[in-house]
PDB file of N, CA and C in Angstrom:
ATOM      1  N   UNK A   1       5.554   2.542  -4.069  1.00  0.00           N
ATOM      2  CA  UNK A   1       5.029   1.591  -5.029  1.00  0.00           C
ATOM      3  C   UNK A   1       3.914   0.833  -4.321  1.00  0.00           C
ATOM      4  N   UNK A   2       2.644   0.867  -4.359  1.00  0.00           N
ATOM      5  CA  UNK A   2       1.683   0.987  -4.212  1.00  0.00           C
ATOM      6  C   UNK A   2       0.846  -0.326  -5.149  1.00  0.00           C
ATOM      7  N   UNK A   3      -0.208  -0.651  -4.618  1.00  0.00           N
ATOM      8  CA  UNK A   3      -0.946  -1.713  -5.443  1.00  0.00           C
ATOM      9  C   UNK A   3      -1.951  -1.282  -6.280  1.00  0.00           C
ATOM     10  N   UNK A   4      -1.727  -0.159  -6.685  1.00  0.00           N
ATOM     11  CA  UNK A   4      -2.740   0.535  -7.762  1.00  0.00           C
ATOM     12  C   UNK A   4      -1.828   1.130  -8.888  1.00  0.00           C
ATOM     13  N   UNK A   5      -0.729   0.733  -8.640  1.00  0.00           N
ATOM     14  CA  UNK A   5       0.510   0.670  -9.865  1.00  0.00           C
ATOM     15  C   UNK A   5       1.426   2.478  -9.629  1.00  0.00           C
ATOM     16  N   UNK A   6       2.128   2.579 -10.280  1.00  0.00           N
ATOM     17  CA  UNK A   6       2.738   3.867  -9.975  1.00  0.00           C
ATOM     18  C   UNK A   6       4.125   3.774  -8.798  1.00  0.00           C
ATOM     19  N   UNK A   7       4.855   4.645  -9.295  1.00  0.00           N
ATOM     20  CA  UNK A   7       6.294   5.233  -7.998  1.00  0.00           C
ATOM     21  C   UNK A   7       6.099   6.584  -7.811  1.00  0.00           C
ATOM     22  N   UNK A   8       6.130   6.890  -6.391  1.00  0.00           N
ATOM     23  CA  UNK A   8       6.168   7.929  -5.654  1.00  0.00           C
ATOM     24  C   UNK A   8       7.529   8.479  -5.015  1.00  0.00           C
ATOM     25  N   UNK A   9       7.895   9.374  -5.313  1.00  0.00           N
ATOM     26  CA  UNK A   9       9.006   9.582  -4.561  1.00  0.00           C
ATOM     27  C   UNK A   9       9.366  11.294  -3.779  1.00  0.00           C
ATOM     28  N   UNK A  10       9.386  10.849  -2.380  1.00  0.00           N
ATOM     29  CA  UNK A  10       9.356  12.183  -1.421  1.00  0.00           C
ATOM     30  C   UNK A  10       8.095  12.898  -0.840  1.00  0.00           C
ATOM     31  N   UNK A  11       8.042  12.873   0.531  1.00  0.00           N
ATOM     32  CA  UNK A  11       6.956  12.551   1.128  1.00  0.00           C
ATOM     33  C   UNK A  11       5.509  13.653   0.520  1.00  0.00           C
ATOM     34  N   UNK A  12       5.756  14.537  -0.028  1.00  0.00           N
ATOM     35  CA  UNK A  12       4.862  15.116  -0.380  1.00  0.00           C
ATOM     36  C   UNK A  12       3.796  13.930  -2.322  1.00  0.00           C
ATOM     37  N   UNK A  13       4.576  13.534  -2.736  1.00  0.00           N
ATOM     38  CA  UNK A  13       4.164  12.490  -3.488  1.00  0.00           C
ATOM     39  C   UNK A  13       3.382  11.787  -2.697  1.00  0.00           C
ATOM     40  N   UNK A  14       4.426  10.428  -2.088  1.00  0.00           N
ATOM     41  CA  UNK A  14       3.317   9.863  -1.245  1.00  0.00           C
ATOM     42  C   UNK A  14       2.221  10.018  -0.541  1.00  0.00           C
ATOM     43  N   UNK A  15       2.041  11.328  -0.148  1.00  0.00           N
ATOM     44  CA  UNK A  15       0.934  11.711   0.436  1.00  0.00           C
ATOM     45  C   UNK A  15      -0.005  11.918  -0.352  1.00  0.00           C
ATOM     46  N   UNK A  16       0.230  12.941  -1.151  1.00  0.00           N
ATOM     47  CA  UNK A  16      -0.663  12.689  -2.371  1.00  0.00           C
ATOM     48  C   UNK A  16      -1.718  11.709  -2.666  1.00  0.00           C
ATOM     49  N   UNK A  17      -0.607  10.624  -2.611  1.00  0.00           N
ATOM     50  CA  UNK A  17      -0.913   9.179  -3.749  1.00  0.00           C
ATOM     51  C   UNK A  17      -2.100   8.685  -2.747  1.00  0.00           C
ATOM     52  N   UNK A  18      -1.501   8.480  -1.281  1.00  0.00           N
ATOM     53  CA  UNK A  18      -2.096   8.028  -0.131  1.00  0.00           C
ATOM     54  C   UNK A  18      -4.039   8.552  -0.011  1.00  0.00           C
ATOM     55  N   UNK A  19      -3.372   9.864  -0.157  1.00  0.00           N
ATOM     56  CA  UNK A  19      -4.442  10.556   0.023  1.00  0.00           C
ATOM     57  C   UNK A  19      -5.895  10.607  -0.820  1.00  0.00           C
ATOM     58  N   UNK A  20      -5.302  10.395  -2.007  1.00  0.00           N
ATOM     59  CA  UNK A  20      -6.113  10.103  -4.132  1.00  0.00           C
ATOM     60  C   UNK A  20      -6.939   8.438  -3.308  1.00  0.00           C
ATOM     61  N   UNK A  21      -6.135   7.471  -2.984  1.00  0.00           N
ATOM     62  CA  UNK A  21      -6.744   6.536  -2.348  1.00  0.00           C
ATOM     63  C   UNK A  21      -7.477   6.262  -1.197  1.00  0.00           C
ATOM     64  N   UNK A  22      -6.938   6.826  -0.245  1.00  0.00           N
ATOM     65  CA  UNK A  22      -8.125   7.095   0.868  1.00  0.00           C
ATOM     66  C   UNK A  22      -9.243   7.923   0.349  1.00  0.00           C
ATOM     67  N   UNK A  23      -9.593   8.710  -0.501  1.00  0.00           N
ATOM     68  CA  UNK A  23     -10.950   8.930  -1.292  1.00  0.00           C
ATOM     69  C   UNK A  23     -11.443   7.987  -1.560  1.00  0.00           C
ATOM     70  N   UNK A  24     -10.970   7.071  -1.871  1.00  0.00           N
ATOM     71  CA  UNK A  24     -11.902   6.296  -2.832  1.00  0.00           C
ATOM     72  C   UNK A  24     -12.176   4.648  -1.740  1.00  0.00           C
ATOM     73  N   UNK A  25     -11.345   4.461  -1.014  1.00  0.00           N
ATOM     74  CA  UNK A  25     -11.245   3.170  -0.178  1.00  0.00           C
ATOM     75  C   UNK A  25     -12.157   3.160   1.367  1.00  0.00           C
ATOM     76  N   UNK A  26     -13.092   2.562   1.578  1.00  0.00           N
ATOM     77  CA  UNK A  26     -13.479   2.459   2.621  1.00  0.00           C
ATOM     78  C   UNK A  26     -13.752   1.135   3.372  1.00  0.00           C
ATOM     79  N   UNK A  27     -14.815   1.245   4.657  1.00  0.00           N
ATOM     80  CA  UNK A  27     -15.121   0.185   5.096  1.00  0.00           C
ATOM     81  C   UNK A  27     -13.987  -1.310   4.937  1.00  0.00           C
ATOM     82  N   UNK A  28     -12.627  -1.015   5.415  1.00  0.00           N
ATOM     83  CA  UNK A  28     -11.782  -2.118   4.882  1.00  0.00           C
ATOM     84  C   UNK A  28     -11.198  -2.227   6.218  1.00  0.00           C
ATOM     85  N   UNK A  29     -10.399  -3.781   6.189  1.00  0.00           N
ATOM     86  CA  UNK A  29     -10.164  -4.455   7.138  1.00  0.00           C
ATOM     87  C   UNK A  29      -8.824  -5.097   6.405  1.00  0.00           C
ATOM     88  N   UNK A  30      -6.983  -4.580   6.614  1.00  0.00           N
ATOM     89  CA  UNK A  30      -6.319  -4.985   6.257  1.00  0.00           C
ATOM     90  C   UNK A  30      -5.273  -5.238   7.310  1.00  0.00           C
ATOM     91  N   UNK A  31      -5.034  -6.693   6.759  1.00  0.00           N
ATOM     92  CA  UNK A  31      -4.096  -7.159   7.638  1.00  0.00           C
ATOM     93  C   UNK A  31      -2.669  -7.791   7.111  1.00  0.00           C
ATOM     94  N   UNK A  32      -1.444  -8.044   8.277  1.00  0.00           N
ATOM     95  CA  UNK A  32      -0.377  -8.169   7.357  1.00  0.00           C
ATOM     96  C   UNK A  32      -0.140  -9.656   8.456  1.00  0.00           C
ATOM     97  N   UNK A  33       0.109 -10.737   7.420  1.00  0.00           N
ATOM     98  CA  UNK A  33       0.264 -12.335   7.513  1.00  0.00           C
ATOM     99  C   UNK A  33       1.801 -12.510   7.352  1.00  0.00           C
ATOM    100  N   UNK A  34       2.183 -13.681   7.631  1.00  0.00           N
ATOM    101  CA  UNK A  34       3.378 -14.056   7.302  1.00  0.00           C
ATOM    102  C   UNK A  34       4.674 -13.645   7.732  1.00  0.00           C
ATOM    103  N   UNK A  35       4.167 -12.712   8.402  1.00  0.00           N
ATOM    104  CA  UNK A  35       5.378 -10.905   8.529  1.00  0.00           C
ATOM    105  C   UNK A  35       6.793 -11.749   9.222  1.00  0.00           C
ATOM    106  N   UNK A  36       7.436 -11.043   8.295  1.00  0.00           N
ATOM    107  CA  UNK A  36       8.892 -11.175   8.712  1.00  0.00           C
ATOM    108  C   UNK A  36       9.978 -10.315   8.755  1.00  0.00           C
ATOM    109  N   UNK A  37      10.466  -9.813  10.124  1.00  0.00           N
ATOM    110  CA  UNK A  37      11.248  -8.312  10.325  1.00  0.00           C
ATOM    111  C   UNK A  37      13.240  -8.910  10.559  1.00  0.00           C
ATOM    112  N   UNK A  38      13.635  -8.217   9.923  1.00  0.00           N
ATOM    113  CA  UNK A  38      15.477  -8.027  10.068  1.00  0.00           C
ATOM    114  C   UNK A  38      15.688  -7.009  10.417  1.00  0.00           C
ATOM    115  N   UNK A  39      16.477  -6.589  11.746  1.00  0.00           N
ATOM    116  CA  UNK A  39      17.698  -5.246  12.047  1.00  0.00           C
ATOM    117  C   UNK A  39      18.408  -6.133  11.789  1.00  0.00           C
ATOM    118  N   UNK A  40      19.331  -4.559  10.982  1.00  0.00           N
ATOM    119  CA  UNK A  40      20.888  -4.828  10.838  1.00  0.00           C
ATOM    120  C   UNK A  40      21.137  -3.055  11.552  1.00  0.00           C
ATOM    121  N   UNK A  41      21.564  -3.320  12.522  1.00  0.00           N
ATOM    122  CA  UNK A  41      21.815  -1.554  13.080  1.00  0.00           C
ATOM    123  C   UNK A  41      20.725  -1.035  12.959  1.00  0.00           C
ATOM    124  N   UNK A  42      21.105   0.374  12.515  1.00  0.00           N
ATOM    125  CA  UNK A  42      19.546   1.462  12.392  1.00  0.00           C
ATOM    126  C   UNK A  42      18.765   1.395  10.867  1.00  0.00           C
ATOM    127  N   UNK A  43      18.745   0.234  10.432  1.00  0.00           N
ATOM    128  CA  UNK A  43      17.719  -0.250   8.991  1.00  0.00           C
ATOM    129  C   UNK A  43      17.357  -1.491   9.740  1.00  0.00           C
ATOM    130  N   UNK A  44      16.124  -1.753   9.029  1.00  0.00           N
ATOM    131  CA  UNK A  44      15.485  -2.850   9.204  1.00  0.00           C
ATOM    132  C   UNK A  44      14.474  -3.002   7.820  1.00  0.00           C
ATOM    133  N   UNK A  45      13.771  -4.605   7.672  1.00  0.00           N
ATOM    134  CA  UNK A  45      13.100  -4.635   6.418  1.00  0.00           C
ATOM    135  C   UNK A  45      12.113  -5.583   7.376  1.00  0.00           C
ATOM    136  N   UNK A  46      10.614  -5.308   6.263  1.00  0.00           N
ATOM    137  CA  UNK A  46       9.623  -6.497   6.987  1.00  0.00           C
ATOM    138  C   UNK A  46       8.998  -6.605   5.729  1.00  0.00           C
ATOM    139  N   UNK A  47       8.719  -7.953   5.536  1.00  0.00           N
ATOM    140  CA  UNK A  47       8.190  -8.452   4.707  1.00  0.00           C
ATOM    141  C   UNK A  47       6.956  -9.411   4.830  1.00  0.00           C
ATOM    142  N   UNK A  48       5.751  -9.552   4.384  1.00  0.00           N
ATOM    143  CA  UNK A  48       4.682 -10.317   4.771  1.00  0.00           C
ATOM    144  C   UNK A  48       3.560 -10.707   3.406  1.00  0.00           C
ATOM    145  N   UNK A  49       2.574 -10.802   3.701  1.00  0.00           N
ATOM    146  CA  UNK A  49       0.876 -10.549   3.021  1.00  0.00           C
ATOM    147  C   UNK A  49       0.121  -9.852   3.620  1.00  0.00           C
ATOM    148  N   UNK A  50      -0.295  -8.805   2.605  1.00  0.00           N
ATOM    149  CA  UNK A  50      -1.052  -7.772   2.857  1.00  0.00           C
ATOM    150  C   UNK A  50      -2.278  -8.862   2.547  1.00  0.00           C
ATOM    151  N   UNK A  51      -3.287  -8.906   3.601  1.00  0.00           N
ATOM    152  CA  UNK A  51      -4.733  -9.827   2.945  1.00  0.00           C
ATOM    153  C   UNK A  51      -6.000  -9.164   3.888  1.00  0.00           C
ATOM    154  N   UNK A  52      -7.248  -8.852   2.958  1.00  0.00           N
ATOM    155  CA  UNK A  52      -8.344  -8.532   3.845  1.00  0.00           C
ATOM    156  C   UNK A  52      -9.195  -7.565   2.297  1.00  0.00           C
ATOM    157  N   UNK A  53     -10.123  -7.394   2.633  1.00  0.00           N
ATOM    158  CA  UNK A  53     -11.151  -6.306   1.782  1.00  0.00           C
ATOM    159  C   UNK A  53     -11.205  -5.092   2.345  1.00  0.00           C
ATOM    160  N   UNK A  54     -11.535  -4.686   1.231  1.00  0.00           N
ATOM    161  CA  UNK A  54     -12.572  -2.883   1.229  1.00  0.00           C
ATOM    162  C   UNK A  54     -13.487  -2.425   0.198  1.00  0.00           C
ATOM    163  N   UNK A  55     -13.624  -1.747   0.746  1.00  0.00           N
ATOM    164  CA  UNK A  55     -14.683  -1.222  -0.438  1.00  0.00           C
ATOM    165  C   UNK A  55     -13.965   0.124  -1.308  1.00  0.00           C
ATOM    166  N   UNK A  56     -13.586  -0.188  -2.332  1.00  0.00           N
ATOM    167  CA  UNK A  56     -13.370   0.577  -3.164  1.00  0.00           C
ATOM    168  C   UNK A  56     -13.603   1.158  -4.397  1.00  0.00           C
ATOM    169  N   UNK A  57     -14.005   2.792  -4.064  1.00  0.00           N
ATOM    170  CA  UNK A  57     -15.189   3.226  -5.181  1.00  0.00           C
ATOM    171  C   UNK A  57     -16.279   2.556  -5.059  1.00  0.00           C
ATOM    172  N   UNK A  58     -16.754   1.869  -3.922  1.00  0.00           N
ATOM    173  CA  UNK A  58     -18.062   1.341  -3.734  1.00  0.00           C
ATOM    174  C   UNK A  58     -18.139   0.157  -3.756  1.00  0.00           C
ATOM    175  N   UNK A  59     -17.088  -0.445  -4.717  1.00  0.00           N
ATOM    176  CA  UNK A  59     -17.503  -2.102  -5.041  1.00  0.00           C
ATOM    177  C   UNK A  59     -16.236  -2.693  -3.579  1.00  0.00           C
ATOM    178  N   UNK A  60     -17.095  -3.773  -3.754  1.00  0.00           N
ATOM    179  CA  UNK A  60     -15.954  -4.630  -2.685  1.00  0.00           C
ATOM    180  C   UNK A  60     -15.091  -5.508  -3.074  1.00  0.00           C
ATOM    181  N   UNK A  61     -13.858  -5.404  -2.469  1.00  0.00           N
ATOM    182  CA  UNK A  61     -12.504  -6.114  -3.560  1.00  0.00           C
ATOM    183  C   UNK A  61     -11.431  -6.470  -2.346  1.00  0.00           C
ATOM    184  N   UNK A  62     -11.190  -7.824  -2.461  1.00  0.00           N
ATOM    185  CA  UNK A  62     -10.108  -8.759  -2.099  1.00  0.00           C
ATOM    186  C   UNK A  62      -8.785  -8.275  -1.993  1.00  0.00           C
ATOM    187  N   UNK A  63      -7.732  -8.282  -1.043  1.00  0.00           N
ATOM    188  CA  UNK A  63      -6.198  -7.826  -0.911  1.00  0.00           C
ATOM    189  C   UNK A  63      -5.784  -8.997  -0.797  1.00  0.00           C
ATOM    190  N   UNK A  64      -5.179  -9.224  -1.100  1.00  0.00           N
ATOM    191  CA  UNK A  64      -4.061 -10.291  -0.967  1.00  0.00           C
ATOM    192  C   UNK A  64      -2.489 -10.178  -1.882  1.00  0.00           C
ATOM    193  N   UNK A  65      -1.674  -9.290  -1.156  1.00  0.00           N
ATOM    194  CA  UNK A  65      -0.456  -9.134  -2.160  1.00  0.00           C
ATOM    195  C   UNK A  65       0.665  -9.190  -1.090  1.00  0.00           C
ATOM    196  N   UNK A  66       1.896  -9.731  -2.002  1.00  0.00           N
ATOM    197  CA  UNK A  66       2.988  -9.474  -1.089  1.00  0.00           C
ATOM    198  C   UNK A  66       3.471  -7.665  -0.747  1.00  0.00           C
ATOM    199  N   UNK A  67       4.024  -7.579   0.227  1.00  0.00           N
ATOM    200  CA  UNK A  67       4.440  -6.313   0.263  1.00  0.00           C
ATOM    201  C   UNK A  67       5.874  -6.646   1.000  1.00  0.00           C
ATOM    202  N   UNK A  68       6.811  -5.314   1.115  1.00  0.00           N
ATOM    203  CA  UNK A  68       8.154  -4.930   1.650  1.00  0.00           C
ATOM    204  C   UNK A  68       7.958  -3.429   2.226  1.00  0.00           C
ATOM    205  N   UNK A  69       8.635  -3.603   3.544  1.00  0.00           N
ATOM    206  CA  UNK A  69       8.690  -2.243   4.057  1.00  0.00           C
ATOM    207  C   UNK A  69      10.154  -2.213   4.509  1.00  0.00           C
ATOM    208  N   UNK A  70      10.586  -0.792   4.278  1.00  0.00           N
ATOM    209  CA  UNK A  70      12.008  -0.851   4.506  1.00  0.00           C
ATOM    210  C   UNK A  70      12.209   0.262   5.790  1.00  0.00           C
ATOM    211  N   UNK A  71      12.631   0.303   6.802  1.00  0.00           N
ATOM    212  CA  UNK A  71      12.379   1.674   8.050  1.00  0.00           C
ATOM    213  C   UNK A  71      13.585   1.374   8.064  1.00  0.00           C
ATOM    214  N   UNK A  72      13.878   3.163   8.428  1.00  0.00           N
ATOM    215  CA  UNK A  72      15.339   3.616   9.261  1.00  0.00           C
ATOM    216  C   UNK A  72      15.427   3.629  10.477  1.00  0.00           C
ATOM    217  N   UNK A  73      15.895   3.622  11.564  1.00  0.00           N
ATOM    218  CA  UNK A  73      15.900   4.672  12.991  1.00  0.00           C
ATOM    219  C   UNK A  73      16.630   6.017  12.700  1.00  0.00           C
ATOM    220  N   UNK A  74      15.673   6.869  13.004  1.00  0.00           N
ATOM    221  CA  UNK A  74      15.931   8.081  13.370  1.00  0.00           C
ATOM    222  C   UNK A  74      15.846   8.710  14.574  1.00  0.00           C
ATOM    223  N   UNK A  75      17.077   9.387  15.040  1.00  0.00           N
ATOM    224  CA  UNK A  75      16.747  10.195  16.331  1.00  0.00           C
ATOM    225  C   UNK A  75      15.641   9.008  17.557  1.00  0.00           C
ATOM    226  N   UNK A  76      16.301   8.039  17.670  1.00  0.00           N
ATOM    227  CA  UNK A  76      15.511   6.804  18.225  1.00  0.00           C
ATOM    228  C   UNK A  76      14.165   6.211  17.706  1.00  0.00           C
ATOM    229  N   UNK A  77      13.663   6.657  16.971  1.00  0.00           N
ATOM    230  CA  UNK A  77      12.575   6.263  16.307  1.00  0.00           C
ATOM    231  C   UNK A  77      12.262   5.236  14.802  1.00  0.00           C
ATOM    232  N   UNK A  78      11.891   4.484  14.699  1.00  0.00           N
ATOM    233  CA  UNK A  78      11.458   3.932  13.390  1.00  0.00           C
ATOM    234  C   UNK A  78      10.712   4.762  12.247  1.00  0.00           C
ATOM    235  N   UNK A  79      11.419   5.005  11.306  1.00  0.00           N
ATOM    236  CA  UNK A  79      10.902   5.549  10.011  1.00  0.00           C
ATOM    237  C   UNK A  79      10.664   4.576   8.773  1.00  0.00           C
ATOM    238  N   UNK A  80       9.453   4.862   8.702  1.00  0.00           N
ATOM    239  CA  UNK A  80       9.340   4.003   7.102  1.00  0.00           C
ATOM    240  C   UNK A  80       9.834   4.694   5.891  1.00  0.00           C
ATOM    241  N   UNK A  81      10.844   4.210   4.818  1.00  0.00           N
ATOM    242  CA  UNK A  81      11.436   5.119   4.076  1.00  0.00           C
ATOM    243  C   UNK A  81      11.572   4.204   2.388  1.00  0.00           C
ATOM    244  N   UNK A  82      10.776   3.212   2.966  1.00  0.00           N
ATOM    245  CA  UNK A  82      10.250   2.053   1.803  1.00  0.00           C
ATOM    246  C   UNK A  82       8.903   1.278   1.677  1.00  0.00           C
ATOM    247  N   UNK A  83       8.257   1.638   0.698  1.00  0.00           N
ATOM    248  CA  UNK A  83       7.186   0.763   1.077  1.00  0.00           C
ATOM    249  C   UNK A  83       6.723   0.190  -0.371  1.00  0.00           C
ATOM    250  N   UNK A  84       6.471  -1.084  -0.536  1.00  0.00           N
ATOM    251  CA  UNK A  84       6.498  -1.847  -2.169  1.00  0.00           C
ATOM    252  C   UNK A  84       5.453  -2.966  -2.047  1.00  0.00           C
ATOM    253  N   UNK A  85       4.212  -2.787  -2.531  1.00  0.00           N
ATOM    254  CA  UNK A  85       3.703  -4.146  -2.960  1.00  0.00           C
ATOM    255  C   UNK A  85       3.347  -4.711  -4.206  1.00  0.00           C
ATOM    256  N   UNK A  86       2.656  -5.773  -4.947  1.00  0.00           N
ATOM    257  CA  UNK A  86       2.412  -6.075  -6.077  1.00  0.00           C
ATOM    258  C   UNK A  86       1.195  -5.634  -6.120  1.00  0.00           C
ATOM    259  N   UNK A  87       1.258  -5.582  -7.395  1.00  0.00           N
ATOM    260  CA  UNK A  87      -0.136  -4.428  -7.770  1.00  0.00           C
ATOM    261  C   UNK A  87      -1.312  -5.232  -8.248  1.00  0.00           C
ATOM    262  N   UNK A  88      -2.205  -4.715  -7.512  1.00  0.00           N
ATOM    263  CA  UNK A  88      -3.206  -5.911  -7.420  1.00  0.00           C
ATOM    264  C   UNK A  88      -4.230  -5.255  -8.666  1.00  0.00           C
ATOM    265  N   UNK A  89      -4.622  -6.958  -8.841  1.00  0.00           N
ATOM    266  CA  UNK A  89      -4.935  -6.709  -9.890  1.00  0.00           C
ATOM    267  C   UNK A  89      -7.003  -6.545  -9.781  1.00  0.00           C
ATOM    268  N   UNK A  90      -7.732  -6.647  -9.029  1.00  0.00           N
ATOM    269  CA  UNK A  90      -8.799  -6.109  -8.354  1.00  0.00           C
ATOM    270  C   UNK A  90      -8.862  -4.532  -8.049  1.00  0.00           C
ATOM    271  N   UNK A  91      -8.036  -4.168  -7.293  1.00  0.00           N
ATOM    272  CA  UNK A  91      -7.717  -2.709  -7.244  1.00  0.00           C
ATOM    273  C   UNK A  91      -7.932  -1.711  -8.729  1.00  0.00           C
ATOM    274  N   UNK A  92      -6.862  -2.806  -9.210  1.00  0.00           N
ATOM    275  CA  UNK A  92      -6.778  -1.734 -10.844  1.00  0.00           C
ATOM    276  C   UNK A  92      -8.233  -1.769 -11.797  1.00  0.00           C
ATOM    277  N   UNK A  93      -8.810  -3.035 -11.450  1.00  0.00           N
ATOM    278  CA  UNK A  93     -10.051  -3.056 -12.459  1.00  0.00           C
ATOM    279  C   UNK A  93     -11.037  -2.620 -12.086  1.00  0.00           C
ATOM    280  N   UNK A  94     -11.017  -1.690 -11.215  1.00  0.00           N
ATOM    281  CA  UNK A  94     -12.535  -0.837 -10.287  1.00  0.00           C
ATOM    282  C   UNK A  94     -11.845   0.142 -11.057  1.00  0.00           C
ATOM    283  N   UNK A  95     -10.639   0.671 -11.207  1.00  0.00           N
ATOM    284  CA  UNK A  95      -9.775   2.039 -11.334  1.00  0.00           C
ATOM    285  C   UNK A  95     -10.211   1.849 -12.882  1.00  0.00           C
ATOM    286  N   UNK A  96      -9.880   0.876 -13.060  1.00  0.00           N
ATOM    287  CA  UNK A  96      -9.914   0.606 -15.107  1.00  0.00           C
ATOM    288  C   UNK A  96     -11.522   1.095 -15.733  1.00  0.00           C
ATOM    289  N   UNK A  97     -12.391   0.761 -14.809  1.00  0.00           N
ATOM    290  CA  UNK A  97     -13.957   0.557 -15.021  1.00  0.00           C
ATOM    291  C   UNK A  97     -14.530   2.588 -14.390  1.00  0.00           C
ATOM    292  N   UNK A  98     -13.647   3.039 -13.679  1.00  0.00           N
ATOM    293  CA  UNK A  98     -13.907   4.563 -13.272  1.00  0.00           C
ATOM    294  C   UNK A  98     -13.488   5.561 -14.547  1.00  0.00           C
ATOM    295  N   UNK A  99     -12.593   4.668 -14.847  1.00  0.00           N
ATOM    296  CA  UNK A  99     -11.838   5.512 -15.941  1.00  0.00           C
ATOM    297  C   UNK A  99     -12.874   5.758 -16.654  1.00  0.00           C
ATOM    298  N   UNK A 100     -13.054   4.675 -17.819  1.00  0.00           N
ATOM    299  CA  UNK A 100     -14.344   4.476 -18.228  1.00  0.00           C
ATOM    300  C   UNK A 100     -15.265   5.288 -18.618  1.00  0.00           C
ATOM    301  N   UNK A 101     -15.805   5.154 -17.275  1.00  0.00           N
ATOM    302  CA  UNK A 101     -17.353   6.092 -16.836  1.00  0.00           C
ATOM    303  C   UNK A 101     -16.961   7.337 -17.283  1.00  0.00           C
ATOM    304  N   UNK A 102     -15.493   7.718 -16.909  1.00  0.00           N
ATOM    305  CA  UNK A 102     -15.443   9.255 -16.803  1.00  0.00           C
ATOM    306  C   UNK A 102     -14.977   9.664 -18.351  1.00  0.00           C
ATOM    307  N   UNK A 103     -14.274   8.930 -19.329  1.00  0.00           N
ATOM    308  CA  UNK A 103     -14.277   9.395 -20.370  1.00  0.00           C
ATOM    309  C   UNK A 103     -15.683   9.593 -22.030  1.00  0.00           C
TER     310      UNK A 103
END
């Protein structure tokens, strides 16, 4: 769950989704504020503000949303196996305005 709206589920989705957006997103500078991490055993959650710009589809547009990440440990390692922010509403109106053009 992503800030351009939509659920993905199983890594070939997400990649996808990831991927549909890294087309279109550049020149950006994102950072995570506030951040706040819990283990309980092999789960953990972090929670923060996603805040910073990019350029997307060309125009330049503001981040600022909460997000949640949820990781497992695996085989000693941290896995991300959650990832959720609010869907920004800048993001969607470059997407709203492409649409547009293209119909």
């Amino acid at each position: 769950m992503h800030p351009i709206d939509g659920r993905e589920v199983g890594w070939d989705a997400v990649q996808g989704s990831f991927e549909q957006v890294a087309k279109l997103a550049s020149r950006g500078k994102i950072e995570l504020k506030d951040q706040i991490i819990q283990v309980a055993g092999d789960l953990a959650y972090e929670v923060g503000i996603e805040s910073g710009q990019l350029a997307f589809a060309g125009e330049q547009v503001t981040i600022d949303h909460r997000v949640t990440n949820i990781y497992q440990r695996q085989a000693g390692a941290w896995k991300i196996v959650h990832h959720h922010t609010d869907i920004s509403p800048e993001l969607m109106n470059v997407l709203r305005r492409l649409q547009a053009k293209a119909a």
